[in-house]
PDB file of N, CA and C in Angstrom:
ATOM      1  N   UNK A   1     -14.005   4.321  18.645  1.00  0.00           N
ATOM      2  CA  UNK A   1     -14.010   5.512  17.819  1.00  0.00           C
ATOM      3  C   UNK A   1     -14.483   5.113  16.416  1.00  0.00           C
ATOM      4  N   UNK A   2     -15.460   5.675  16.032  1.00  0.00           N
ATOM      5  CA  UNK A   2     -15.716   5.657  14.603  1.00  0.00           C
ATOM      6  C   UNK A   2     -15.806   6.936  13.907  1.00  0.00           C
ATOM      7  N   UNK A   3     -15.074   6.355  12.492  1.00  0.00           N
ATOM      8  CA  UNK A   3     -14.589   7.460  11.097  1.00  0.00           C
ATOM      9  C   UNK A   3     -15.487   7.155  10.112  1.00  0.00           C
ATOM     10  N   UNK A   4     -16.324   8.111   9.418  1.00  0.00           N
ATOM     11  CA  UNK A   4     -16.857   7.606   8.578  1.00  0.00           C
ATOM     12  C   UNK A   4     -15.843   7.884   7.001  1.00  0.00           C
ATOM     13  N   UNK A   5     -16.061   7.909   6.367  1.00  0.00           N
ATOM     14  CA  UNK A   5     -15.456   7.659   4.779  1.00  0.00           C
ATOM     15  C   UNK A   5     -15.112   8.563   4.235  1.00  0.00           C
ATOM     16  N   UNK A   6     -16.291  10.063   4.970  1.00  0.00           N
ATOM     17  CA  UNK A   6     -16.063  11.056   4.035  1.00  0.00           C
ATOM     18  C   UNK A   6     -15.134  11.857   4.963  1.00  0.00           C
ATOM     19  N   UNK A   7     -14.367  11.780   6.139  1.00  0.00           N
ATOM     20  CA  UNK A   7     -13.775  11.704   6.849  1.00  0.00           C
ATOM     21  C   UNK A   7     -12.219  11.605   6.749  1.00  0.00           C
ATOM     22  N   UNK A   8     -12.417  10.726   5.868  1.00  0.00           N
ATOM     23  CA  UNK A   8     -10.362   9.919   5.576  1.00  0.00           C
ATOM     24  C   UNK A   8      -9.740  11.474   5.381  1.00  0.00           C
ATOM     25  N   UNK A   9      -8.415  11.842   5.607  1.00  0.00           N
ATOM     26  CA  UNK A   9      -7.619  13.007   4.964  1.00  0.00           C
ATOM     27  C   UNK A   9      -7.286  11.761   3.413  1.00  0.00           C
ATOM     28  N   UNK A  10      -7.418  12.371   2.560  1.00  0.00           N
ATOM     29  CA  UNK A  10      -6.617  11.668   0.979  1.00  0.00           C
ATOM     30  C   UNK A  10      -5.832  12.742   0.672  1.00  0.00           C
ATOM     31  N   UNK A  11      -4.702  11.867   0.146  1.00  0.00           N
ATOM     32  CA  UNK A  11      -3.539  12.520  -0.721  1.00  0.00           C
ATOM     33  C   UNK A  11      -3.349  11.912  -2.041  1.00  0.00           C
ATOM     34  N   UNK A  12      -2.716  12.542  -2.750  1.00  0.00           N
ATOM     35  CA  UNK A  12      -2.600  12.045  -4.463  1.00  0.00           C
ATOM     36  C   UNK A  12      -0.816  11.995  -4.086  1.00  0.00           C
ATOM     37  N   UNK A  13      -0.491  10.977  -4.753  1.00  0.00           N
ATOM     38  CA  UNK A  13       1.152  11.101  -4.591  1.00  0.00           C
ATOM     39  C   UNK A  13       1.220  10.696  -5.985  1.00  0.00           C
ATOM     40  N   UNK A  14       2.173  11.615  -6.870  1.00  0.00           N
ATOM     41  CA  UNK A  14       2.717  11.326  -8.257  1.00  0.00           C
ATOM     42  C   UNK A  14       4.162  10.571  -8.316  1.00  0.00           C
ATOM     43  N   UNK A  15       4.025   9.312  -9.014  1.00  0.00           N
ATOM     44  CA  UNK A  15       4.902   8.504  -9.230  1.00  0.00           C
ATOM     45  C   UNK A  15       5.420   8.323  -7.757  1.00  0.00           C
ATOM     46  N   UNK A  16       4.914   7.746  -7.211  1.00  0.00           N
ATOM     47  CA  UNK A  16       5.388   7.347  -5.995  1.00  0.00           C
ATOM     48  C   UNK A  16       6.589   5.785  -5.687  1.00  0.00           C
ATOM     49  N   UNK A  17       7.569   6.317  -5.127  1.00  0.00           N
ATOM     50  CA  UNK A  17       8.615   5.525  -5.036  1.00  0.00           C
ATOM     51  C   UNK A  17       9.013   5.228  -6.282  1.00  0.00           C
ATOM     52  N   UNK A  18       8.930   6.358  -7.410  1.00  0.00           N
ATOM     53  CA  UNK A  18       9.722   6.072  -8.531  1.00  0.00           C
ATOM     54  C   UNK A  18       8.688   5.006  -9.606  1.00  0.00           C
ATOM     55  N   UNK A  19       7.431   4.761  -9.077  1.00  0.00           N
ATOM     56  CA  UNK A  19       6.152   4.499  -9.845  1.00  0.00           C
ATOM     57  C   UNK A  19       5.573   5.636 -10.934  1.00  0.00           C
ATOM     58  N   UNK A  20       4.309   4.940 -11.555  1.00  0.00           N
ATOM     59  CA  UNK A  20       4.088   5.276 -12.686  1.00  0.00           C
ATOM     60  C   UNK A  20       2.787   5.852 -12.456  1.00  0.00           C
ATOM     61  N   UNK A  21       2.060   6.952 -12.751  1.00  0.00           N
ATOM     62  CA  UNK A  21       0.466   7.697 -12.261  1.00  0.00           C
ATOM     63  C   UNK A  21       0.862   8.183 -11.059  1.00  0.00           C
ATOM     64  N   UNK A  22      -0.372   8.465 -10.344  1.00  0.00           N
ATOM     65  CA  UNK A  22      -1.238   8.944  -9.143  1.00  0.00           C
ATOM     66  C   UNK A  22      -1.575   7.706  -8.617  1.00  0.00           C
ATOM     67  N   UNK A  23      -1.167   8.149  -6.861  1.00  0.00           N
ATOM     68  CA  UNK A  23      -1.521   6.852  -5.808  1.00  0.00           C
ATOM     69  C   UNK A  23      -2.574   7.958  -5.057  1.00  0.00           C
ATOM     70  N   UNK A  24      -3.876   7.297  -5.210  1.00  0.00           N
ATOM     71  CA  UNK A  24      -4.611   7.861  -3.902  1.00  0.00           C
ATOM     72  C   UNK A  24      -4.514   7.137  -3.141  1.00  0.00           C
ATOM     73  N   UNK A  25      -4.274   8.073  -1.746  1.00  0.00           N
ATOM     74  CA  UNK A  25      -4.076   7.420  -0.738  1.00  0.00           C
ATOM     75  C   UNK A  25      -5.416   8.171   0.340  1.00  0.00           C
ATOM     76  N   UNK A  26      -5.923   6.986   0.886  1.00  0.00           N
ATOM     77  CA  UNK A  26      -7.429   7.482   1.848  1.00  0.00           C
ATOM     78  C   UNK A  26      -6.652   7.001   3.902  1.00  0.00           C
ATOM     79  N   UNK A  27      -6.318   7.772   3.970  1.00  0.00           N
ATOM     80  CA  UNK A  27      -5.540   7.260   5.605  1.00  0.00           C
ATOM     81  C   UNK A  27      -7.081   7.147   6.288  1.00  0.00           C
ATOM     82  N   UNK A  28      -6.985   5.672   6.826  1.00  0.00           N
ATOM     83  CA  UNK A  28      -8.347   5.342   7.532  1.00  0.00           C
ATOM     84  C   UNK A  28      -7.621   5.971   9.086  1.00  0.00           C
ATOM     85  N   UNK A  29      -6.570   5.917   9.605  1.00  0.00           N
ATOM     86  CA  UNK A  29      -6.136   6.624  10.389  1.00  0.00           C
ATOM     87  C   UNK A  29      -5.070   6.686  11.066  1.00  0.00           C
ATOM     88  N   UNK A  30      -4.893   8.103  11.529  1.00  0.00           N
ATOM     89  CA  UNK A  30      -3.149   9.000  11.279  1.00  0.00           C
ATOM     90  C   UNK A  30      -2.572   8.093  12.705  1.00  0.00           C
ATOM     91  N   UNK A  31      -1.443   8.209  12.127  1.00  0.00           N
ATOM     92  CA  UNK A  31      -0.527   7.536  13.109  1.00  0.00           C
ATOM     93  C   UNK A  31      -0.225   8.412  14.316  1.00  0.00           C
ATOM     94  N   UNK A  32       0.510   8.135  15.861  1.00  0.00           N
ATOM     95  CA  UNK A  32       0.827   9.091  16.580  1.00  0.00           C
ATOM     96  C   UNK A  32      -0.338  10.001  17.271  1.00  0.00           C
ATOM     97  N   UNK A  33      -1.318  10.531  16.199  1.00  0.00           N
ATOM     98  CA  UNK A  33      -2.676  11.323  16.871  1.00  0.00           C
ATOM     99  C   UNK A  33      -3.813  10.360  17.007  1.00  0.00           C
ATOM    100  N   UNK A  34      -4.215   9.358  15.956  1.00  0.00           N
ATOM    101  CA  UNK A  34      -5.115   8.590  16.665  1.00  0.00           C
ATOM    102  C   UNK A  34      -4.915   7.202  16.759  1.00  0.00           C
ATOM    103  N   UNK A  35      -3.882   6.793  16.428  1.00  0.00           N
ATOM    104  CA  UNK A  35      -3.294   5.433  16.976  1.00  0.00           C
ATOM    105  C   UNK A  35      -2.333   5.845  17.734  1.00  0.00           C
ATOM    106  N   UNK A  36      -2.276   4.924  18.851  1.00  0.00           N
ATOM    107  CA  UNK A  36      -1.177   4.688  19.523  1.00  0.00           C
ATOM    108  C   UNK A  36      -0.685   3.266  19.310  1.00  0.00           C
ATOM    109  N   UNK A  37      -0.258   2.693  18.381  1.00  0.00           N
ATOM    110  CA  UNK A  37       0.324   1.523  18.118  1.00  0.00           C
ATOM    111  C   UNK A  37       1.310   1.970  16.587  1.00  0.00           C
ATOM    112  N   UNK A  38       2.153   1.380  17.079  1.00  0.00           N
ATOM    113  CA  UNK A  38       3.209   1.743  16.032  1.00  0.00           C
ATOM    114  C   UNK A  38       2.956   1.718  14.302  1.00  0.00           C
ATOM    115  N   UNK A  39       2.024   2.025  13.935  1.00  0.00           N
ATOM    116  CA  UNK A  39       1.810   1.770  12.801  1.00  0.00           C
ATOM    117  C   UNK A  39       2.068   3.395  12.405  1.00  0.00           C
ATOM    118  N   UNK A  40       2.739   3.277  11.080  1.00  0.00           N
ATOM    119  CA  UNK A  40       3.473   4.392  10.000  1.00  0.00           C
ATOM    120  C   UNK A  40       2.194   4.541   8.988  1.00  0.00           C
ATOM    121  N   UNK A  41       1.480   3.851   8.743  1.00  0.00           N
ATOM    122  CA  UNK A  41       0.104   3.943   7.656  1.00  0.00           C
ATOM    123  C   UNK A  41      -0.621   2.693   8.057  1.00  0.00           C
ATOM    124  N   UNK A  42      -1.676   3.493   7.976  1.00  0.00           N
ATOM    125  CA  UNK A  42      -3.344   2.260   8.102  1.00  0.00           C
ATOM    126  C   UNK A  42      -4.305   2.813   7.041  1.00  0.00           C
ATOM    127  N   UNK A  43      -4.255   2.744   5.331  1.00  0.00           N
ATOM    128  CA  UNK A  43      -4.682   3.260   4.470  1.00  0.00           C
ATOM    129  C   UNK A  43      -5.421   2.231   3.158  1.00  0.00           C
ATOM    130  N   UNK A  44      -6.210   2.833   2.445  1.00  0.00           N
ATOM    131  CA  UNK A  44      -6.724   2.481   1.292  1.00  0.00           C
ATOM    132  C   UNK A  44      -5.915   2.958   0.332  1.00  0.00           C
ATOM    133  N   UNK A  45      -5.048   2.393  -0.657  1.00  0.00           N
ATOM    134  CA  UNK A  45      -4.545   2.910  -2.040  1.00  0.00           C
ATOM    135  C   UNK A  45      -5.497   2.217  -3.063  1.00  0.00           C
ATOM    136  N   UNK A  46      -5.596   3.541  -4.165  1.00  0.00           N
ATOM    137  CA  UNK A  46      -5.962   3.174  -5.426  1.00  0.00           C
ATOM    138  C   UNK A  46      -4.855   3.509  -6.569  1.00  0.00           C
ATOM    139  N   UNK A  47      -5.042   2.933  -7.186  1.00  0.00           N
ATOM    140  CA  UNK A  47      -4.022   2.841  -8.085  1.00  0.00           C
ATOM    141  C   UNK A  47      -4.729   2.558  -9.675  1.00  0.00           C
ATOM    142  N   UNK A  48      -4.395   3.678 -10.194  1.00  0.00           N
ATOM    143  CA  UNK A  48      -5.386   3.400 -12.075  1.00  0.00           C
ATOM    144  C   UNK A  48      -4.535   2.301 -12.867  1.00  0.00           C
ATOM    145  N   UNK A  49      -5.172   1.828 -13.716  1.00  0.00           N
ATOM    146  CA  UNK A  49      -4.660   0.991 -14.998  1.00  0.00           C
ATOM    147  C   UNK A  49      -3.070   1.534 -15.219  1.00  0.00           C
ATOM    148  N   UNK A  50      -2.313   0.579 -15.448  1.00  0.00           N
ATOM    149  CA  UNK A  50      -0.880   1.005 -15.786  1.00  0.00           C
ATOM    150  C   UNK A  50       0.060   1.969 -14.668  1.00  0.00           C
ATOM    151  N   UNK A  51      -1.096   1.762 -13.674  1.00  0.00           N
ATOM    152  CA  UNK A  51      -0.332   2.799 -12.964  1.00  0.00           C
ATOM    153  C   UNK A  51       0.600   2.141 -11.873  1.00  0.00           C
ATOM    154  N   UNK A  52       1.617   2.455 -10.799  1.00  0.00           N
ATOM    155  CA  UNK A  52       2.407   1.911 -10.250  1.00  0.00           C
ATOM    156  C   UNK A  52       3.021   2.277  -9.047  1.00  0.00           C
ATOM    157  N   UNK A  53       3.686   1.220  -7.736  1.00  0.00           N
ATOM    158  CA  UNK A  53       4.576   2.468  -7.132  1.00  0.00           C
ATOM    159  C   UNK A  53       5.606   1.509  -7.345  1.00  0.00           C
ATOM    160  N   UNK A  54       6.528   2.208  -7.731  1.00  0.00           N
ATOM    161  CA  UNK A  54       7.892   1.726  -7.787  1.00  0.00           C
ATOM    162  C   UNK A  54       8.872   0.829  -6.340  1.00  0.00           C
ATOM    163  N   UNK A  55       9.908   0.074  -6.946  1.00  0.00           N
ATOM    164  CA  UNK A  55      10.676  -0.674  -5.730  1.00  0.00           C
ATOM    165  C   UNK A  55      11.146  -0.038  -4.807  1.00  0.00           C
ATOM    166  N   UNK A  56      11.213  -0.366  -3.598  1.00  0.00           N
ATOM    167  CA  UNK A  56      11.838  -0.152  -2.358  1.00  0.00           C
ATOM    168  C   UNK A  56      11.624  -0.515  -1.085  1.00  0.00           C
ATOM    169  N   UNK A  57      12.795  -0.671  -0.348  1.00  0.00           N
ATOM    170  CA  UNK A  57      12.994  -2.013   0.556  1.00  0.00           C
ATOM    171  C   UNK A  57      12.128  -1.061   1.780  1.00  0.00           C
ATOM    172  N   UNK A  58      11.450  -1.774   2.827  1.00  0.00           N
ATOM    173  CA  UNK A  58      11.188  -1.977   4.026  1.00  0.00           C
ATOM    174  C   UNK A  58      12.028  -2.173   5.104  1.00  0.00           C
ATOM    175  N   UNK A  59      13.030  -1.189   5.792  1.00  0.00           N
ATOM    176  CA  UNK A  59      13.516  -1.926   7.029  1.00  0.00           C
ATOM    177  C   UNK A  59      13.146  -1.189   8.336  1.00  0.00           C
ATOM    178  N   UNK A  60      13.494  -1.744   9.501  1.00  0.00           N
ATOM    179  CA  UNK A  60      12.685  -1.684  10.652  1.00  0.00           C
ATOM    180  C   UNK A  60      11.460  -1.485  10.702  1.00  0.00           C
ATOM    181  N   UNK A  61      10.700  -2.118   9.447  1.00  0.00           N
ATOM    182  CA  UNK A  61       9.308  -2.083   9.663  1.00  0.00           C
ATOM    183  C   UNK A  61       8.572  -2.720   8.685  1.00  0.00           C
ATOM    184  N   UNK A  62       7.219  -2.950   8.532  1.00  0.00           N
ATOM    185  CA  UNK A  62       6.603  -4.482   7.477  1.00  0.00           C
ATOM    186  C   UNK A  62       5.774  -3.771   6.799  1.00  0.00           C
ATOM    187  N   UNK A  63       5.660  -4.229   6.018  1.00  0.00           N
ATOM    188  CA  UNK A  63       4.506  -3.724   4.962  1.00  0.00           C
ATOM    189  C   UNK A  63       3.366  -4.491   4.598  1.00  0.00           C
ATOM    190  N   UNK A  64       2.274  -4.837   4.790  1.00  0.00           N
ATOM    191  CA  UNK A  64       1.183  -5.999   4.575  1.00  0.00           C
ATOM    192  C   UNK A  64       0.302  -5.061   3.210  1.00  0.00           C
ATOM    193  N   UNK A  65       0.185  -5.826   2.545  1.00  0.00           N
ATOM    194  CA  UNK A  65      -0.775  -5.113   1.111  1.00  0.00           C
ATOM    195  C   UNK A  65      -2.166  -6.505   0.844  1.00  0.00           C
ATOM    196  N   UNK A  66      -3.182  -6.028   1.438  1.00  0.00           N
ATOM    197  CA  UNK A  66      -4.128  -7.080   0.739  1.00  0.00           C
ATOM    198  C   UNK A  66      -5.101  -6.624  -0.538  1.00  0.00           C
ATOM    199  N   UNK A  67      -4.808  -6.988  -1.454  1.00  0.00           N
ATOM    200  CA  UNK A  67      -5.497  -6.639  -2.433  1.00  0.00           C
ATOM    201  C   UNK A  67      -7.087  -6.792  -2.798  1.00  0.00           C
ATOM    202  N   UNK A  68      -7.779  -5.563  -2.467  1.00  0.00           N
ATOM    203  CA  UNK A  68      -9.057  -5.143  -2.005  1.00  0.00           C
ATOM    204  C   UNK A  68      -9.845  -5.767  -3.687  1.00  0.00           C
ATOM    205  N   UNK A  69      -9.680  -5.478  -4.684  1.00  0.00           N
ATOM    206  CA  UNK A  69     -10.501  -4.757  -6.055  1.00  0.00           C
ATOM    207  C   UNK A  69      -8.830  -4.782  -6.930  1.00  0.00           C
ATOM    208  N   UNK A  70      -9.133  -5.543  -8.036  1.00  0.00           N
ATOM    209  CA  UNK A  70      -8.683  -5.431  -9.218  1.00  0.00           C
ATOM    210  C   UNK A  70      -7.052  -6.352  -9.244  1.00  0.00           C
ATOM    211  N   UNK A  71      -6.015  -6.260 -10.175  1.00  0.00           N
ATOM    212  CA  UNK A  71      -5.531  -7.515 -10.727  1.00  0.00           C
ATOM    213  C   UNK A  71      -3.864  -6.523 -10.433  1.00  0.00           C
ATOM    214  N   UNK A  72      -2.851  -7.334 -10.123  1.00  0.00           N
ATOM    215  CA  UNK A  72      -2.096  -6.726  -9.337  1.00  0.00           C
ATOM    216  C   UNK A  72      -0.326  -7.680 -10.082  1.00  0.00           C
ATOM    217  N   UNK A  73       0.830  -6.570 -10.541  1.00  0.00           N
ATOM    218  CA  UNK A  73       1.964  -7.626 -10.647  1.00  0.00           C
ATOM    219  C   UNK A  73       3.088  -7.239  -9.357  1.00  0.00           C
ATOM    220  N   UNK A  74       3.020  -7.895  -8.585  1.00  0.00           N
ATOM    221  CA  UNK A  74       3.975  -7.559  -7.639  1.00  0.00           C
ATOM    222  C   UNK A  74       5.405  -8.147  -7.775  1.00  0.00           C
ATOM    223  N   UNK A  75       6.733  -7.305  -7.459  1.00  0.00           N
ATOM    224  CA  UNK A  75       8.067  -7.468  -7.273  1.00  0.00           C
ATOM    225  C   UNK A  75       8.063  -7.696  -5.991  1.00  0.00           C
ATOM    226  N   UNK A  76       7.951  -8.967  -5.492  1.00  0.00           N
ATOM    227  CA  UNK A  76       8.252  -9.582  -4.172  1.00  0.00           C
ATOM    228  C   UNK A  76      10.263  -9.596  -3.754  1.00  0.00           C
ATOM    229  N   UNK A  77      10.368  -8.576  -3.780  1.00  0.00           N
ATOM    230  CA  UNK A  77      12.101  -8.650  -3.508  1.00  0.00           C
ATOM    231  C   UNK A  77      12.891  -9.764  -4.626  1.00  0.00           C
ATOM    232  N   UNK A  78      12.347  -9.381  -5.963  1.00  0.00           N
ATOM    233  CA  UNK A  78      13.005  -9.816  -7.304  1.00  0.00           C
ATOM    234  C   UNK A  78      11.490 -11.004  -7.830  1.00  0.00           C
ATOM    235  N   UNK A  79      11.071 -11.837  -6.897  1.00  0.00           N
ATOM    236  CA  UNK A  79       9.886 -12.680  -7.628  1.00  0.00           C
ATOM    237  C   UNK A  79       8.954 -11.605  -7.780  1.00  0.00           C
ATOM    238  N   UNK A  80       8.608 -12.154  -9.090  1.00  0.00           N
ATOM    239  CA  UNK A  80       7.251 -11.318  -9.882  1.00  0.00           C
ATOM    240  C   UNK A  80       6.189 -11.816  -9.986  1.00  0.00           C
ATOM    241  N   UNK A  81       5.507 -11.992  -9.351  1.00  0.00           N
ATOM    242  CA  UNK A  81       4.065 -12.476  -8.911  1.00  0.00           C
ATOM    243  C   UNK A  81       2.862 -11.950  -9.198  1.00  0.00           C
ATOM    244  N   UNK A  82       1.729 -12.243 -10.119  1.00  0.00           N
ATOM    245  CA  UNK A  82       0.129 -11.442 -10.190  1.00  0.00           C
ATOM    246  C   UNK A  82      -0.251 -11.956  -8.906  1.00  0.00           C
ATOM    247  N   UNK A  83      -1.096 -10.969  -8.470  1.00  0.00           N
ATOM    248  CA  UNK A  83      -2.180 -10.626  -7.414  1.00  0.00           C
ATOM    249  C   UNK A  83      -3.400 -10.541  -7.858  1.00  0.00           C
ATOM    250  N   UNK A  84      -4.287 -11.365  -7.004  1.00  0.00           N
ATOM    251  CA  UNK A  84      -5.883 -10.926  -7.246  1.00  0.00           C
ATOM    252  C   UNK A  84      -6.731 -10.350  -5.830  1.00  0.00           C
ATOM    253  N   UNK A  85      -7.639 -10.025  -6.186  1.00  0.00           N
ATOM    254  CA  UNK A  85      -8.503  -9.684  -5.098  1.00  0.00           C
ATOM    255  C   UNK A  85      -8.796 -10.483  -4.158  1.00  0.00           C
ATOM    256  N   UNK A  86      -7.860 -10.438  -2.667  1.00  0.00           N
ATOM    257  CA  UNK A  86      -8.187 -11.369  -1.584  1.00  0.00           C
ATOM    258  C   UNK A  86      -6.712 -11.576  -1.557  1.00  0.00           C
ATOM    259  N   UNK A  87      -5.406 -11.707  -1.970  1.00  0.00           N
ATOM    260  CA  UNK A  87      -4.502 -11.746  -1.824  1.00  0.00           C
ATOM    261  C   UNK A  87      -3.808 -11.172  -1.370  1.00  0.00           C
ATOM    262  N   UNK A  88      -2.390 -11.376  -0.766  1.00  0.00           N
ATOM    263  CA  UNK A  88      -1.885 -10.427   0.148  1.00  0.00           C
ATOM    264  C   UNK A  88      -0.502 -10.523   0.237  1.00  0.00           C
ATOM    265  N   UNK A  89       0.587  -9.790   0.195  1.00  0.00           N
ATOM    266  CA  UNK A  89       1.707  -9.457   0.222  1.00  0.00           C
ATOM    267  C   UNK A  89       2.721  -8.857   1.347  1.00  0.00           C
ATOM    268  N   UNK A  90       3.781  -9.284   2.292  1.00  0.00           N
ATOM    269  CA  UNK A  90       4.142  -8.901   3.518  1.00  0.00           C
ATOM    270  C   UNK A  90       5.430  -8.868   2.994  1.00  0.00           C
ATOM    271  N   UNK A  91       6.021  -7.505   3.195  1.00  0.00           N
ATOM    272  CA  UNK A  91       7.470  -7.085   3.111  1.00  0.00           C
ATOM    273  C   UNK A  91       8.047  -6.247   4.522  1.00  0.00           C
ATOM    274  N   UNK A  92       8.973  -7.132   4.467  1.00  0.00           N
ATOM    275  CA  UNK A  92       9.808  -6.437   5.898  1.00  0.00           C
ATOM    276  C   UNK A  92      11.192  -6.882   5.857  1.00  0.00           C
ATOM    277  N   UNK A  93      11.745  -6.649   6.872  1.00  0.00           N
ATOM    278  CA  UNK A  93      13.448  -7.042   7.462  1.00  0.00           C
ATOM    279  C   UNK A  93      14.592  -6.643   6.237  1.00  0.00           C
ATOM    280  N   UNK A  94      14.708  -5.988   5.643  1.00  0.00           N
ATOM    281  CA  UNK A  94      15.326  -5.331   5.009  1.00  0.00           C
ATOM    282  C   UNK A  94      14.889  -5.629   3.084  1.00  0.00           C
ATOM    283  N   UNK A  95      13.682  -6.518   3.233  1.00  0.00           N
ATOM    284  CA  UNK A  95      13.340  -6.411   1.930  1.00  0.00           C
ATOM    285  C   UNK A  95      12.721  -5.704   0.996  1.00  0.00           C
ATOM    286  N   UNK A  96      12.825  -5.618  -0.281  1.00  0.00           N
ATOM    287  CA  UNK A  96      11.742  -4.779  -0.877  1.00  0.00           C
ATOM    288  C   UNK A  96      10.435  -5.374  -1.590  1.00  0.00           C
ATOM    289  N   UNK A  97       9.695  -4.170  -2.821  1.00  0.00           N
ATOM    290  CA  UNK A  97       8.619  -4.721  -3.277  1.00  0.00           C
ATOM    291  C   UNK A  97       8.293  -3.981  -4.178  1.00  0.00           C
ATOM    292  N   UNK A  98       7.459  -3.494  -5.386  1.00  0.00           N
ATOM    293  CA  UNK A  98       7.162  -3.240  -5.800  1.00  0.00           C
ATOM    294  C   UNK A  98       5.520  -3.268  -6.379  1.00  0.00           C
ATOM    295  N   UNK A  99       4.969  -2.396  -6.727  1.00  0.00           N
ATOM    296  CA  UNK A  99       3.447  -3.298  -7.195  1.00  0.00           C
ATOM    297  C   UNK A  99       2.942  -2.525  -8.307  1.00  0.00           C
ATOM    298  N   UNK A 100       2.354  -3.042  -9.581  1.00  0.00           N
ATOM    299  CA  UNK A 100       1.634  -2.402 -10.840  1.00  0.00           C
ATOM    300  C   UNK A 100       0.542  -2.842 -11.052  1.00  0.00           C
ATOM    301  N   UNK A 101      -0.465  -2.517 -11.279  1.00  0.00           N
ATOM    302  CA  UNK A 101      -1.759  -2.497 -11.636  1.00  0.00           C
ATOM    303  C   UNK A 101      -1.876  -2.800 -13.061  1.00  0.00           C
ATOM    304  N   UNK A 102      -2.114  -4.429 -13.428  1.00  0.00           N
ATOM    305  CA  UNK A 102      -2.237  -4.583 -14.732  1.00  0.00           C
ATOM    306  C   UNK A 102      -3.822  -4.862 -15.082  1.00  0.00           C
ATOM    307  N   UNK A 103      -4.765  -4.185 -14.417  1.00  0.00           N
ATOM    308  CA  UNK A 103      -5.693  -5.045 -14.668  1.00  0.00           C
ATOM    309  C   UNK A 103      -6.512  -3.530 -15.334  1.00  0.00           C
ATOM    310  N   UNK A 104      -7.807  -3.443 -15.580  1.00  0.00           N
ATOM    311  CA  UNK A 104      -8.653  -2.783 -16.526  1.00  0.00           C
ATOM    312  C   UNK A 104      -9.376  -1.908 -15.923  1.00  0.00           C
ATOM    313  N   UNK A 105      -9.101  -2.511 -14.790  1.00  0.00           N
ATOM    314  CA  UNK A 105      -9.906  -1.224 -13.389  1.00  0.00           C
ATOM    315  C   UNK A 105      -9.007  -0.671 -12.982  1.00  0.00           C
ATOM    316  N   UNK A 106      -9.855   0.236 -11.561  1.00  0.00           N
ATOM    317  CA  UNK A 106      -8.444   0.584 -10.915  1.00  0.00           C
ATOM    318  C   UNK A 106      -8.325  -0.566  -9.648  1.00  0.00           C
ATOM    319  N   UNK A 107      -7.138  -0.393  -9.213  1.00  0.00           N
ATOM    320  CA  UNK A 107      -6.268  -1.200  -7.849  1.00  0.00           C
ATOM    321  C   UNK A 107      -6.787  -0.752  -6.710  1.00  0.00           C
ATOM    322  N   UNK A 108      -7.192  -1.166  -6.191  1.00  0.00           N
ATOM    323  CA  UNK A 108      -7.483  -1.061  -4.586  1.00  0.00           C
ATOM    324  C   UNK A 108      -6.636  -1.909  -3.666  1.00  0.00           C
ATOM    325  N   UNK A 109      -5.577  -1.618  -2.482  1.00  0.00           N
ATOM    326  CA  UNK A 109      -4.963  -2.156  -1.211  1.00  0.00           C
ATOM    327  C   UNK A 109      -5.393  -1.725  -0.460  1.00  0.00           C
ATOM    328  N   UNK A 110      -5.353  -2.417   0.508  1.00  0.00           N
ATOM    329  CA  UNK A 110      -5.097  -2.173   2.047  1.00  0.00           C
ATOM    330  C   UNK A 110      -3.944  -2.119   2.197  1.00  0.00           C
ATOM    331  N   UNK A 111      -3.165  -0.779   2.738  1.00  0.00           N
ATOM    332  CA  UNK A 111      -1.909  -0.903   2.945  1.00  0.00           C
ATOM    333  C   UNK A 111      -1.576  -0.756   4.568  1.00  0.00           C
ATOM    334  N   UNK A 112      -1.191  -1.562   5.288  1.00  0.00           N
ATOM    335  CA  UNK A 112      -0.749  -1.159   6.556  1.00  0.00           C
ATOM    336  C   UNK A 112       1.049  -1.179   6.853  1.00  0.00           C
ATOM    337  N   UNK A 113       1.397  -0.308   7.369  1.00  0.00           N
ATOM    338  CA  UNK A 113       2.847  -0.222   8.040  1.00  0.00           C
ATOM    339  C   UNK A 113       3.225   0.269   8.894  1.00  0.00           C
ATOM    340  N   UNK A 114       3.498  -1.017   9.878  1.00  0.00           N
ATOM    341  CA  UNK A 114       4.101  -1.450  10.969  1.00  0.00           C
ATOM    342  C   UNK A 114       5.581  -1.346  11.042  1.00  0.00           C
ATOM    343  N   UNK A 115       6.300  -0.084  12.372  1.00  0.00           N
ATOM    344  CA  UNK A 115       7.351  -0.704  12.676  1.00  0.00           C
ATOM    345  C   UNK A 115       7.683  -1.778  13.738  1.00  0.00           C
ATOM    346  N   UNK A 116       9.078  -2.093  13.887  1.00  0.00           N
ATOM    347  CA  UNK A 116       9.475  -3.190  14.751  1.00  0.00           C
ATOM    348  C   UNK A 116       8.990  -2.075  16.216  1.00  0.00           C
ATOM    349  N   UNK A 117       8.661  -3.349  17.016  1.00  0.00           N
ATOM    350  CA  UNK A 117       8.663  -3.362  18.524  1.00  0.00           C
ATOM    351  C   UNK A 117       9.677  -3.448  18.604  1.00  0.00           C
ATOM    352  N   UNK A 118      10.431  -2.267  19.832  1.00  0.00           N
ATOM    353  CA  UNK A 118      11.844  -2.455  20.713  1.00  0.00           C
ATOM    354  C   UNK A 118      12.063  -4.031  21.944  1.00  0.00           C
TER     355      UNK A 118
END
């Protein structure tokens, strides 16, 4: 199956998870209707200068963030870590995360989330 780009459904989410701006979110594709594999999101986020999504934990399911475009401070479940482009971040089993966009562009992820297999 191929999607082309202009295709994605996008949503704008304000202050998301208690973050700072607008998260566009581009779903490369919907869970349940065209995956059948347990994934909760298979998406592109952008994220502007200063902008943010706030902490919160992951359980029964993982969170992988690879950072597509631009400069990144992540709350790795209390470590505070910069991110660059090509880097990547995995939260699961009852942990959390956080992520802010300190860089001059905007943020680009890959965000995928996976729950647990029974």
């Amino acid at each position: 199956m191929i999607k082309r780009h202009n295709e994605y459904r996008t949503e704008l989410r304000e202050e998301m998870r208690g973050g700072k701006g607008t998260v566009r979110i581009e779903h490369f594709w919907e869970p349940k209707t065209e995956m059948r594999s347990r994934n909760r999101m298979f998406a592109k986020l952008t994220i502007e200068p200063n902008g943010s999504i706030g902490f919160h934990p992951h359980d029964a399911e993982e969170e992988v963030f690879v950072v597509l475009r631009g400069k990144a401070e992540a709350d790795d479940n209390g470590e505070v870590v910069e991110l660059n482009a090509g880097d990547t971040i995995l939260t699961g089993n009852g942990d959390g995360h956080a992520i802010r966009n300190i860089g001059e562009e905007p943020l680009e992820l890959l965000a995928v989330i996976s729950t647990y297999h029974d």
